[in-house]
PDB file of N, CA and C in Angstrom:
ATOM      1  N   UNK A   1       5.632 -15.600 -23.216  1.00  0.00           N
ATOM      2  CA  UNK A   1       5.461 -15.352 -21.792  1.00  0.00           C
ATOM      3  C   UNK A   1       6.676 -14.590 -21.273  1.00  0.00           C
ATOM      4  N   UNK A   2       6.570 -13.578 -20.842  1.00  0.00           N
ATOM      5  CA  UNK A   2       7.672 -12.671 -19.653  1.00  0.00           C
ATOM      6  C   UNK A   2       8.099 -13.471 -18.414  1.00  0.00           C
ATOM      7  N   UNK A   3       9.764 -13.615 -18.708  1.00  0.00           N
ATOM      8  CA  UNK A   3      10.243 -14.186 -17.586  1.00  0.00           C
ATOM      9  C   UNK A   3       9.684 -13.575 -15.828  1.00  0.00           C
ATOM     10  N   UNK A   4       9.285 -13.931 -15.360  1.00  0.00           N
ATOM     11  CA  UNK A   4       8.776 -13.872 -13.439  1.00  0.00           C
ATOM     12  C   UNK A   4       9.906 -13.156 -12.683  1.00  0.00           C
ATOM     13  N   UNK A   5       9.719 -12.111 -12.010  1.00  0.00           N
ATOM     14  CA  UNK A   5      10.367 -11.615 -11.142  1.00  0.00           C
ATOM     15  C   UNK A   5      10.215 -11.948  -9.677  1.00  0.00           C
ATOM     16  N   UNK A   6      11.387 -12.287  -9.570  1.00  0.00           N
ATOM     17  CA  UNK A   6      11.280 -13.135  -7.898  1.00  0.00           C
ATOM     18  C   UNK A   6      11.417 -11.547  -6.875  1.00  0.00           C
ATOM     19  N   UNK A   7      10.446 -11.738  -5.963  1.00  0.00           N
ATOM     20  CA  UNK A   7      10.879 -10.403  -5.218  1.00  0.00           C
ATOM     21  C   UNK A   7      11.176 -10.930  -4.069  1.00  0.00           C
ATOM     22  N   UNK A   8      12.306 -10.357  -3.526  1.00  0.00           N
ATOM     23  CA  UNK A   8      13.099 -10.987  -1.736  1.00  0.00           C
ATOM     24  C   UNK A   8      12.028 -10.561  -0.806  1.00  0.00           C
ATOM     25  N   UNK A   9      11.814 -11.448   0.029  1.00  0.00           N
ATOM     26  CA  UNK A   9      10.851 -10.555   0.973  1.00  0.00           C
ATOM     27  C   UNK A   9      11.972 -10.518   1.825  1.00  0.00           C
ATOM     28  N   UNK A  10      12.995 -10.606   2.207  1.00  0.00           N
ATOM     29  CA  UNK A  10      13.725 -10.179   3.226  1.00  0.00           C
ATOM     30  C   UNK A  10      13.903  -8.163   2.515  1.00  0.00           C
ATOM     31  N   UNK A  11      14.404  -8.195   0.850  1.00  0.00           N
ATOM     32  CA  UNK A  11      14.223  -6.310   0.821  1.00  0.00           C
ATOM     33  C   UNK A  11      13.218  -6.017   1.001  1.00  0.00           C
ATOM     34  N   UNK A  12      12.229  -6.652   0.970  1.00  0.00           N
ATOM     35  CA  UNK A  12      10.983  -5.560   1.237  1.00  0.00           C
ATOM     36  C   UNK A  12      11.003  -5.254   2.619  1.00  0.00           C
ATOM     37  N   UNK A  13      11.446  -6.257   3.703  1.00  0.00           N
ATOM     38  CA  UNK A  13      11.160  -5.562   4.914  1.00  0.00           C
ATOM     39  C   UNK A  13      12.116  -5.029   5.229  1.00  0.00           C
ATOM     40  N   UNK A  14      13.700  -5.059   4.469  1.00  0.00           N
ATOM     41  CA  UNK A  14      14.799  -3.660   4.745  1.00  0.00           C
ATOM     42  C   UNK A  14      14.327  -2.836   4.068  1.00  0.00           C
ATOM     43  N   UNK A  15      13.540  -2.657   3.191  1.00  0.00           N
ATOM     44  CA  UNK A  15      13.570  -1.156   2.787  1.00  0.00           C
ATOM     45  C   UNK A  15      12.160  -0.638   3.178  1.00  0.00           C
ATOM     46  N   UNK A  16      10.841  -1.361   3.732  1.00  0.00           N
ATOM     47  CA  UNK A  16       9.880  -1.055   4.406  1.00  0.00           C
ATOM     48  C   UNK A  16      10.474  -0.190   5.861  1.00  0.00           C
ATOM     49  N   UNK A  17      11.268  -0.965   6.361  1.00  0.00           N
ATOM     50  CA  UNK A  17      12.089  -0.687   8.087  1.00  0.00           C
ATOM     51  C   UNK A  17      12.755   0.636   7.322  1.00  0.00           C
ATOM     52  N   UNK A  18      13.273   0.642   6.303  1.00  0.00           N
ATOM     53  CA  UNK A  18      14.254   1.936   6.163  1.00  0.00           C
ATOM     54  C   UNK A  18      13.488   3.388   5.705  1.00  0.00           C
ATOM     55  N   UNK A  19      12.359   2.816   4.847  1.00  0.00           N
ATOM     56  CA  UNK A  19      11.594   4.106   4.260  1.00  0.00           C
ATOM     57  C   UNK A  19      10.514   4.597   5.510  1.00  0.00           C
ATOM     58  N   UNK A  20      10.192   3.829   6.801  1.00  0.00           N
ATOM     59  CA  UNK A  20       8.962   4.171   7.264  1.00  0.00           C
ATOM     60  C   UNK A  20       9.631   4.993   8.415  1.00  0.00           C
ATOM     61  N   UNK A  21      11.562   4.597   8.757  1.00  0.00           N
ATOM     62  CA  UNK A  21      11.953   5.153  10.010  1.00  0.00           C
ATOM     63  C   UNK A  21      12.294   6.634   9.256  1.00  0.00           C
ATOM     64  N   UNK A  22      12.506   6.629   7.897  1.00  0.00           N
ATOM     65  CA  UNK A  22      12.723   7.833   7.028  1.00  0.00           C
ATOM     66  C   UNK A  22      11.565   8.855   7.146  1.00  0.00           C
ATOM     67  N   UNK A  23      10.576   8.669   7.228  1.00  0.00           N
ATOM     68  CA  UNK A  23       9.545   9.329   7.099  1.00  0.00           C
ATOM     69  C   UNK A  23       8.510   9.567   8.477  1.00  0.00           C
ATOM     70  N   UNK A  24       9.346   8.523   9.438  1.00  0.00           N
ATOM     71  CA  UNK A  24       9.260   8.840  11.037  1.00  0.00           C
ATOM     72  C   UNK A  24       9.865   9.842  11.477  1.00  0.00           C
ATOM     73  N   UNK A  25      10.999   9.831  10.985  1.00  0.00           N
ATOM     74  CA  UNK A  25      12.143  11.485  11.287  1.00  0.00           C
ATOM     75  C   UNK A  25      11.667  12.814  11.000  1.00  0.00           C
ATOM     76  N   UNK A  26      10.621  12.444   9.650  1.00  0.00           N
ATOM     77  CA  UNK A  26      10.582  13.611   9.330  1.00  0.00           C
ATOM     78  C   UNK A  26       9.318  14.191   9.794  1.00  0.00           C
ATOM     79  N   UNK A  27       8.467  13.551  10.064  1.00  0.00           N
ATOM     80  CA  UNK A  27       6.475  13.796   9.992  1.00  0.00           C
ATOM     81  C   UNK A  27       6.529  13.008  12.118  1.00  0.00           C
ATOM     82  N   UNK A  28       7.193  12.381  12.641  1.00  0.00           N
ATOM     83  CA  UNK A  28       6.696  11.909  13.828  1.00  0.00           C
ATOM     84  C   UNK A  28       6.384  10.882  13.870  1.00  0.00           C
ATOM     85  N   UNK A  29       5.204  10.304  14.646  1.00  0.00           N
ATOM     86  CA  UNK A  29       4.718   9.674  14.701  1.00  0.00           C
ATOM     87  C   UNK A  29       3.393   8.850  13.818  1.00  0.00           C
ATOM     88  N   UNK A  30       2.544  10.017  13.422  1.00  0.00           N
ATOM     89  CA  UNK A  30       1.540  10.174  12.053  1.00  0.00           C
ATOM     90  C   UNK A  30       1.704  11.205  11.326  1.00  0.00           C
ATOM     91  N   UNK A  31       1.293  10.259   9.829  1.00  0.00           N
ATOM     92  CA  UNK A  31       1.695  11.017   9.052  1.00  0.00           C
ATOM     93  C   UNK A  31      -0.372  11.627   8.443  1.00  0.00           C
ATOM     94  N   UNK A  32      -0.249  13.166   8.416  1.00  0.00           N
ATOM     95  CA  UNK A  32      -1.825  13.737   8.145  1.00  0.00           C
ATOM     96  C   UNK A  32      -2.040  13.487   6.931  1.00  0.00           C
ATOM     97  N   UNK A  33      -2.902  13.219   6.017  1.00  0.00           N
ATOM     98  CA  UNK A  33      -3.548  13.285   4.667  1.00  0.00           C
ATOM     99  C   UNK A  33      -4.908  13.905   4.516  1.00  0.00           C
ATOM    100  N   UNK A  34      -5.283  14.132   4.110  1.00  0.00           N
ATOM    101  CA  UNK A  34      -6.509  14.972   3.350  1.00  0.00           C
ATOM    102  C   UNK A  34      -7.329  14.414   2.110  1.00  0.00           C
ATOM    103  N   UNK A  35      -6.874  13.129   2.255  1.00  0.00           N
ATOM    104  CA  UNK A  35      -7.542  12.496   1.637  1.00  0.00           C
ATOM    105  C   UNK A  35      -8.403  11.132   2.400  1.00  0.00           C
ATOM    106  N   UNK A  36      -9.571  10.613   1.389  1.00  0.00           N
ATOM    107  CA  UNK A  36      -9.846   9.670   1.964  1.00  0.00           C
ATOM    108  C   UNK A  36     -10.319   8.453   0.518  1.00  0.00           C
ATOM    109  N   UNK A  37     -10.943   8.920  -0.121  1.00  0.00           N
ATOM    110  CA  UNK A  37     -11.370   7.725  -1.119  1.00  0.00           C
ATOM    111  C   UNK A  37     -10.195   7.519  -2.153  1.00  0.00           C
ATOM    112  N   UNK A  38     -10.337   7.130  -3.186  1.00  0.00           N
ATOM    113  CA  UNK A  38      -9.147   6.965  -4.537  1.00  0.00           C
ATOM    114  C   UNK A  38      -9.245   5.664  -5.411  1.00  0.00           C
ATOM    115  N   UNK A  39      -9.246   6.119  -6.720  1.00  0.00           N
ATOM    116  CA  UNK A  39      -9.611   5.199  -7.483  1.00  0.00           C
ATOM    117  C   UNK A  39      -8.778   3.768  -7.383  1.00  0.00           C
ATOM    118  N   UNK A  40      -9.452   2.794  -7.656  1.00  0.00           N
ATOM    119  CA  UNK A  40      -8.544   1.572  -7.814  1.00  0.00           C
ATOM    120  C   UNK A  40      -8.714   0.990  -9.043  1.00  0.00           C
ATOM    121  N   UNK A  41      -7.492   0.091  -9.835  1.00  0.00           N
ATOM    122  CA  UNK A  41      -7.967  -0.844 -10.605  1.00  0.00           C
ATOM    123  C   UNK A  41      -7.315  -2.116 -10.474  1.00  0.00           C
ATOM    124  N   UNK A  42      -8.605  -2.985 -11.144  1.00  0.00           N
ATOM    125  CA  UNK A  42      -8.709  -4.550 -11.182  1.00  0.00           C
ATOM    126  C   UNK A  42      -7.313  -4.726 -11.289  1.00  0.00           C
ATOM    127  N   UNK A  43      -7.091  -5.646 -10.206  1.00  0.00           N
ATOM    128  CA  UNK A  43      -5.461  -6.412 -10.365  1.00  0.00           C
ATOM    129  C   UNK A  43      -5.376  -6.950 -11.866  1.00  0.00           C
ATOM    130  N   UNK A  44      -6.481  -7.420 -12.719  1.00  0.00           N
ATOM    131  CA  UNK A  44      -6.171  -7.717 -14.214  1.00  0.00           C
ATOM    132  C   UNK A  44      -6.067  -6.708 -15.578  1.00  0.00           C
ATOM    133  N   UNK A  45      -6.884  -5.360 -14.984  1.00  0.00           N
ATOM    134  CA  UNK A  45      -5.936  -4.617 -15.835  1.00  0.00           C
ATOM    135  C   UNK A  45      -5.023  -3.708 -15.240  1.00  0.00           C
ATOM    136  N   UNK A  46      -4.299  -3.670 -13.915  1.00  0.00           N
ATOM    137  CA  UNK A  46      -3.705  -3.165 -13.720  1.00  0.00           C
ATOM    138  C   UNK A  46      -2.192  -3.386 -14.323  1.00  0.00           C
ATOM    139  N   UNK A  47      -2.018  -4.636 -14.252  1.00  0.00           N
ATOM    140  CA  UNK A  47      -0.721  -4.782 -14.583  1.00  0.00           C
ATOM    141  C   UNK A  47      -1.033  -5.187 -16.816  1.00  0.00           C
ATOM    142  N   UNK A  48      -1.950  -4.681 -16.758  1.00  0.00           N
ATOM    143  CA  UNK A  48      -2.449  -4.893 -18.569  1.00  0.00           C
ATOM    144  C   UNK A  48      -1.939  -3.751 -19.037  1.00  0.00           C
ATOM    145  N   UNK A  49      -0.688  -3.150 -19.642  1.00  0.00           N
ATOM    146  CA  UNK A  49      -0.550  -1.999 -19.807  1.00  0.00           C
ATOM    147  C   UNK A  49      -0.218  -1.775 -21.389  1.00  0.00           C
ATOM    148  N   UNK A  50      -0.796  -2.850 -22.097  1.00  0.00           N
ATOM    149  CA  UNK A  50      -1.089  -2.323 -23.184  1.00  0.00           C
ATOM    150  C   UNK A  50      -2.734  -1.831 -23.620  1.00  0.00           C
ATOM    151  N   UNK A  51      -3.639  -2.401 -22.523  1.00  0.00           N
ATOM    152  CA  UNK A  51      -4.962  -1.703 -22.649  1.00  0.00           C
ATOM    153  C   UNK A  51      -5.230  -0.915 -21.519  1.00  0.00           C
ATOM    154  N   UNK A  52      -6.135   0.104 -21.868  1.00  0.00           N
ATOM    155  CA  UNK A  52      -6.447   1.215 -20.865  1.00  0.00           C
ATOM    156  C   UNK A  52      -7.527   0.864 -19.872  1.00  0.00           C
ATOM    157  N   UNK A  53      -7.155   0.659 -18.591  1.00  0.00           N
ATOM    158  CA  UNK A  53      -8.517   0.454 -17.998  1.00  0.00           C
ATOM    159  C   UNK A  53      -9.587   0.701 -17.719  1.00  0.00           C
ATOM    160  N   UNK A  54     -10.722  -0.311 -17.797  1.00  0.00           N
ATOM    161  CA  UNK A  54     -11.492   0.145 -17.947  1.00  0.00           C
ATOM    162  C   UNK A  54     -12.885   0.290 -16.865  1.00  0.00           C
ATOM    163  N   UNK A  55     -12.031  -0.732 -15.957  1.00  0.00           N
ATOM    164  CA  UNK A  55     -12.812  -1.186 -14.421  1.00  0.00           C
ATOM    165  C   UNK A  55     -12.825  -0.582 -13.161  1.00  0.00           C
ATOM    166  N   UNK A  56     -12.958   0.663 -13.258  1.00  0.00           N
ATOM    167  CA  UNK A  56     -11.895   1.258 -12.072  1.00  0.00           C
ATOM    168  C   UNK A  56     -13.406   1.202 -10.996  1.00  0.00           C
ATOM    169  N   UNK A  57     -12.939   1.489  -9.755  1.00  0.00           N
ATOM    170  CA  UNK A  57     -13.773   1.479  -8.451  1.00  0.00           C
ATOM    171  C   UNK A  57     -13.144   2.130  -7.660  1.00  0.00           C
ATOM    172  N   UNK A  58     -13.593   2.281  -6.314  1.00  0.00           N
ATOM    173  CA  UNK A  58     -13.532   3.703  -5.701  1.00  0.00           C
ATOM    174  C   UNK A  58     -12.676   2.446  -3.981  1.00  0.00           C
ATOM    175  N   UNK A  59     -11.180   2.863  -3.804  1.00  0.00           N
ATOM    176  CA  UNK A  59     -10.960   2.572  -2.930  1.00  0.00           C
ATOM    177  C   UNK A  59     -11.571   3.735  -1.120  1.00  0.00           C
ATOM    178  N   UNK A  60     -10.918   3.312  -0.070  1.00  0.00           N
ATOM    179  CA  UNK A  60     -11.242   3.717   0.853  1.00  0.00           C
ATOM    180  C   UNK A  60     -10.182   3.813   2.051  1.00  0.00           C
ATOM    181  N   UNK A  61      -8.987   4.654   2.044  1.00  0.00           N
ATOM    182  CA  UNK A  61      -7.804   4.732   3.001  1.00  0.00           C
ATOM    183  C   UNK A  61      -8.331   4.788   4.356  1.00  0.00           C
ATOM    184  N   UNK A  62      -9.471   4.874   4.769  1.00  0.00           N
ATOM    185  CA  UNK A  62      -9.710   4.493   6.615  1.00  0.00           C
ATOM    186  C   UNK A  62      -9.886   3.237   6.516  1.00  0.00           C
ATOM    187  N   UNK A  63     -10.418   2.785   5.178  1.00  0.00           N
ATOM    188  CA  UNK A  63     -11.269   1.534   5.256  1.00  0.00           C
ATOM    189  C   UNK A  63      -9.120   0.220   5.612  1.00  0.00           C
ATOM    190  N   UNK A  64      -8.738   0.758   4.613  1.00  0.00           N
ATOM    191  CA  UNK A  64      -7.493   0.265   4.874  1.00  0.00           C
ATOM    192  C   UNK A  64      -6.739   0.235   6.057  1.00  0.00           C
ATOM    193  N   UNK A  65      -7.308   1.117   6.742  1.00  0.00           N
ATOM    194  CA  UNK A  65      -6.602   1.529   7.966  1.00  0.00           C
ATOM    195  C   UNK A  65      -7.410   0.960   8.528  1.00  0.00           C
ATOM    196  N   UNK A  66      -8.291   0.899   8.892  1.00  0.00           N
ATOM    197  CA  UNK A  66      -9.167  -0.488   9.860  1.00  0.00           C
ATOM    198  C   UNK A  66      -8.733  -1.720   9.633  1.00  0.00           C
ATOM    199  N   UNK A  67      -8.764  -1.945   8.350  1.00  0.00           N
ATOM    200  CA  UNK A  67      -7.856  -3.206   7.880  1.00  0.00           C
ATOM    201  C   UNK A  67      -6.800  -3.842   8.732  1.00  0.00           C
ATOM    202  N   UNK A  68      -6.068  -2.742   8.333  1.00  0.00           N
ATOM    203  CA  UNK A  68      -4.393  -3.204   9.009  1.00  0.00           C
ATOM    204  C   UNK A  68      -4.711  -2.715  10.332  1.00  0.00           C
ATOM    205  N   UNK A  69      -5.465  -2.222  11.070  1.00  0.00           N
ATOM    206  CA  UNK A  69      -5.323  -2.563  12.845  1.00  0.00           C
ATOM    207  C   UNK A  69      -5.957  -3.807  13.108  1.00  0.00           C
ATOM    208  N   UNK A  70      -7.044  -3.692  12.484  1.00  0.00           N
ATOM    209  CA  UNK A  70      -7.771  -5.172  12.738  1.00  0.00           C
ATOM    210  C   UNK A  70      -6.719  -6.482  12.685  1.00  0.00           C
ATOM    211  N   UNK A  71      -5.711  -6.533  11.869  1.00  0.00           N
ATOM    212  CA  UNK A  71      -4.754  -7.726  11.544  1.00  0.00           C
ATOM    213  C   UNK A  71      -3.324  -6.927  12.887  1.00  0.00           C
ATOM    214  N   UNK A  72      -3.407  -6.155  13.520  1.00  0.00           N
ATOM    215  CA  UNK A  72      -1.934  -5.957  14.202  1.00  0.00           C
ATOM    216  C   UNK A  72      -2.701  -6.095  15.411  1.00  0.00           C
ATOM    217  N   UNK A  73      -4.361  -6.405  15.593  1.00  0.00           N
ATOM    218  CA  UNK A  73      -4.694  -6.624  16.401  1.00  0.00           C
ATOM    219  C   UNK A  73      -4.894  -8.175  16.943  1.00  0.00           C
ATOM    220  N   UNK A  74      -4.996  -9.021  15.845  1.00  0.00           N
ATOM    221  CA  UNK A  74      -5.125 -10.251  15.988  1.00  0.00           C
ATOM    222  C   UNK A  74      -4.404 -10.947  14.510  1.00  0.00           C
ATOM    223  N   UNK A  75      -3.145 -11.148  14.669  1.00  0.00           N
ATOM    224  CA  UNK A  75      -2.175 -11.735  13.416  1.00  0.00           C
ATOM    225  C   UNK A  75      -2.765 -12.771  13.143  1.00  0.00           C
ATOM    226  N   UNK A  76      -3.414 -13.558  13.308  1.00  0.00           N
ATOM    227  CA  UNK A  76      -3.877 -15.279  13.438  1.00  0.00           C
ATOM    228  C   UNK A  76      -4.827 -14.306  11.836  1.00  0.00           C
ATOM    229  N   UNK A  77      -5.680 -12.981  11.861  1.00  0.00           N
ATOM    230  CA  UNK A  77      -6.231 -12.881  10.623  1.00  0.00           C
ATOM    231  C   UNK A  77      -5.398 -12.483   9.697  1.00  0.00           C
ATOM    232  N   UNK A  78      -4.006 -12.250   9.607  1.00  0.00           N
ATOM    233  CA  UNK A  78      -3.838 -11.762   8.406  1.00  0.00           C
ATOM    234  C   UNK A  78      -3.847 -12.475   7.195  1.00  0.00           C
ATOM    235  N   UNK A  79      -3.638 -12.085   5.916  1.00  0.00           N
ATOM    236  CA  UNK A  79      -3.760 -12.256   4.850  1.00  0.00           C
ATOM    237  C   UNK A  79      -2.623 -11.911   4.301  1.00  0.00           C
ATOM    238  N   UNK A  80      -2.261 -12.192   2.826  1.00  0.00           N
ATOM    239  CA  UNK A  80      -1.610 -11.549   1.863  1.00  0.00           C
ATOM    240  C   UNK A  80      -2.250 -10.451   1.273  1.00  0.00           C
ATOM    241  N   UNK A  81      -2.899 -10.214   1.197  1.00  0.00           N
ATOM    242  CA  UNK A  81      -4.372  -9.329   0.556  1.00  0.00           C
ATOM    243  C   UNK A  81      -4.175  -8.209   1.512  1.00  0.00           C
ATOM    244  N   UNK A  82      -3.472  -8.190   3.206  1.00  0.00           N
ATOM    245  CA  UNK A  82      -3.471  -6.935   3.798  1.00  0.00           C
ATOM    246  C   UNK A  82      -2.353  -6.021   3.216  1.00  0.00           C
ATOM    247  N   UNK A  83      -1.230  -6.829   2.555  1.00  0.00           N
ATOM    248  CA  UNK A  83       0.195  -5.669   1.984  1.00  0.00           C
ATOM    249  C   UNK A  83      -0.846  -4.964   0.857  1.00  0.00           C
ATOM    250  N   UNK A  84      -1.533  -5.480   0.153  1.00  0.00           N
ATOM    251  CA  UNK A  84      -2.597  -4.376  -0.743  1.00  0.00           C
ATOM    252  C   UNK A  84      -3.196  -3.391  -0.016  1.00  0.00           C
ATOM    253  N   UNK A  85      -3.250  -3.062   1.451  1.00  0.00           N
ATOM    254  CA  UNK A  85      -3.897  -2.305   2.019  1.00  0.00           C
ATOM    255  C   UNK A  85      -2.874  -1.722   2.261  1.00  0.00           C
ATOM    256  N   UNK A  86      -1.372  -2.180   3.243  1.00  0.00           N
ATOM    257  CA  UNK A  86      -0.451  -1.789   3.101  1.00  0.00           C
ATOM    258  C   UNK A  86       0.117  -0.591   2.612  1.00  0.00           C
ATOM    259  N   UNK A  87       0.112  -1.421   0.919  1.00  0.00           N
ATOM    260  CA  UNK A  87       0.356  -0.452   0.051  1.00  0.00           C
ATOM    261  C   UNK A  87      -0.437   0.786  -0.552  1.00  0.00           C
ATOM    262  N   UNK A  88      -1.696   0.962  -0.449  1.00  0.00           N
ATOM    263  CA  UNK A  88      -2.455   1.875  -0.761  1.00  0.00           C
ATOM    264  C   UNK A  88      -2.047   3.017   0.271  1.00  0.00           C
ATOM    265  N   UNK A  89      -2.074   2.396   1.393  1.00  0.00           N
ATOM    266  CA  UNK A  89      -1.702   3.478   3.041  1.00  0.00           C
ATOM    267  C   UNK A  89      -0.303   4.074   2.445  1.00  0.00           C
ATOM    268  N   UNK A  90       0.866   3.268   1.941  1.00  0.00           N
ATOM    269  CA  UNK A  90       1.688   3.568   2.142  1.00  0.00           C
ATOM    270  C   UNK A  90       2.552   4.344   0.399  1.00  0.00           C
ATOM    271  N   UNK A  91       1.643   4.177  -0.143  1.00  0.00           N
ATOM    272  CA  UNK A  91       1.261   5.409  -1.628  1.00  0.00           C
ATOM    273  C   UNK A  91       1.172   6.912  -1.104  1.00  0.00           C
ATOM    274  N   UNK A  92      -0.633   7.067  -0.373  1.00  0.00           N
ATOM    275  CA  UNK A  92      -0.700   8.334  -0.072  1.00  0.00           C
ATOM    276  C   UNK A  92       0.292   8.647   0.714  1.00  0.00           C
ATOM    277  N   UNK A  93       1.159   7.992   2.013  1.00  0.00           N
ATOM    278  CA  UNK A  93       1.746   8.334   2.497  1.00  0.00           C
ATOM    279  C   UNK A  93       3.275   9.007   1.844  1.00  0.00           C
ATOM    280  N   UNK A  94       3.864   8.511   1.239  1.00  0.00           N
ATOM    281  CA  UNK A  94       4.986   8.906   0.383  1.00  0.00           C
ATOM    282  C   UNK A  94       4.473   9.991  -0.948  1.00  0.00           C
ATOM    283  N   UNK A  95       3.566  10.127  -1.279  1.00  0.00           N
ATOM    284  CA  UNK A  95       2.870  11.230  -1.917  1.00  0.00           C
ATOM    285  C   UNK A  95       3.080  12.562  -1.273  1.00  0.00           C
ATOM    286  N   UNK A  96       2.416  12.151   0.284  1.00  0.00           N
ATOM    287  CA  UNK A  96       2.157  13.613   1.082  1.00  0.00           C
ATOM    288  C   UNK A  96       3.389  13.913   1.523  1.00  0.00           C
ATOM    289  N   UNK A  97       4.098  12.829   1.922  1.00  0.00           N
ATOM    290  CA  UNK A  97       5.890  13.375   2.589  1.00  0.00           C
ATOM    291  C   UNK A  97       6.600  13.180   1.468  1.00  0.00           C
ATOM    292  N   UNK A  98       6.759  14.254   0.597  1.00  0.00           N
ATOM    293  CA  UNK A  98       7.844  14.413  -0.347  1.00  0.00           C
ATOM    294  C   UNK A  98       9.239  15.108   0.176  1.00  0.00           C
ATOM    295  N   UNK A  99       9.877  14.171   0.565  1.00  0.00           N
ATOM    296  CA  UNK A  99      11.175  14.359   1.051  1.00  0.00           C
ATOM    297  C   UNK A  99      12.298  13.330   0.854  1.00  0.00           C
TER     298      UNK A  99
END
């Protein structure tokens, strides 16, 4: 078994606060993409990286973005399951602002 990596959630939200005011400076307020669907895979073979996956499905970046207003609209719904939306938003986003 592979020793567990503890992750701080106090860095994630200094370097969430630091990368999003980074990329506020540069793009404004919104950031544009040109994209909208994108493949996903199963949280079980994602992190399987000695086999190739084989489950993939078709994510949805508005669908994410409804997501996360729906939860900044009423916190009482969030989830852990929304930083997965989070993070998909915040992939394409650092993709498109290469800076």
């Amino acid at each position: 078994m592979t020793e567990q990596t503890r992750v701080p959630i106090a860095t994630l939200k200094q370097a969430a606060k630091v990368l999003l005011e980074h990329v506020e400076a540069i793009e404004g307020e919104f950031v544009s993409v040109d994209k909208d669907y994108y493949w996903a895979i199963a949280p079980e073979q994602l992190y399987d990286v000695l086999h190739e996956p084989s489950d993939l499905t078709v994510g949805q970046l508005t669908e994410c973005l409804d997501n996360l207003n729906s939860i900044v609209a009423d916190p009482s719904t969030a989830t852990s399951y929304g930083l997965v939306w989070l993070a998909d938003l915040a992939r394409v986003v650092g993709q498109s602002v290469v800076r």
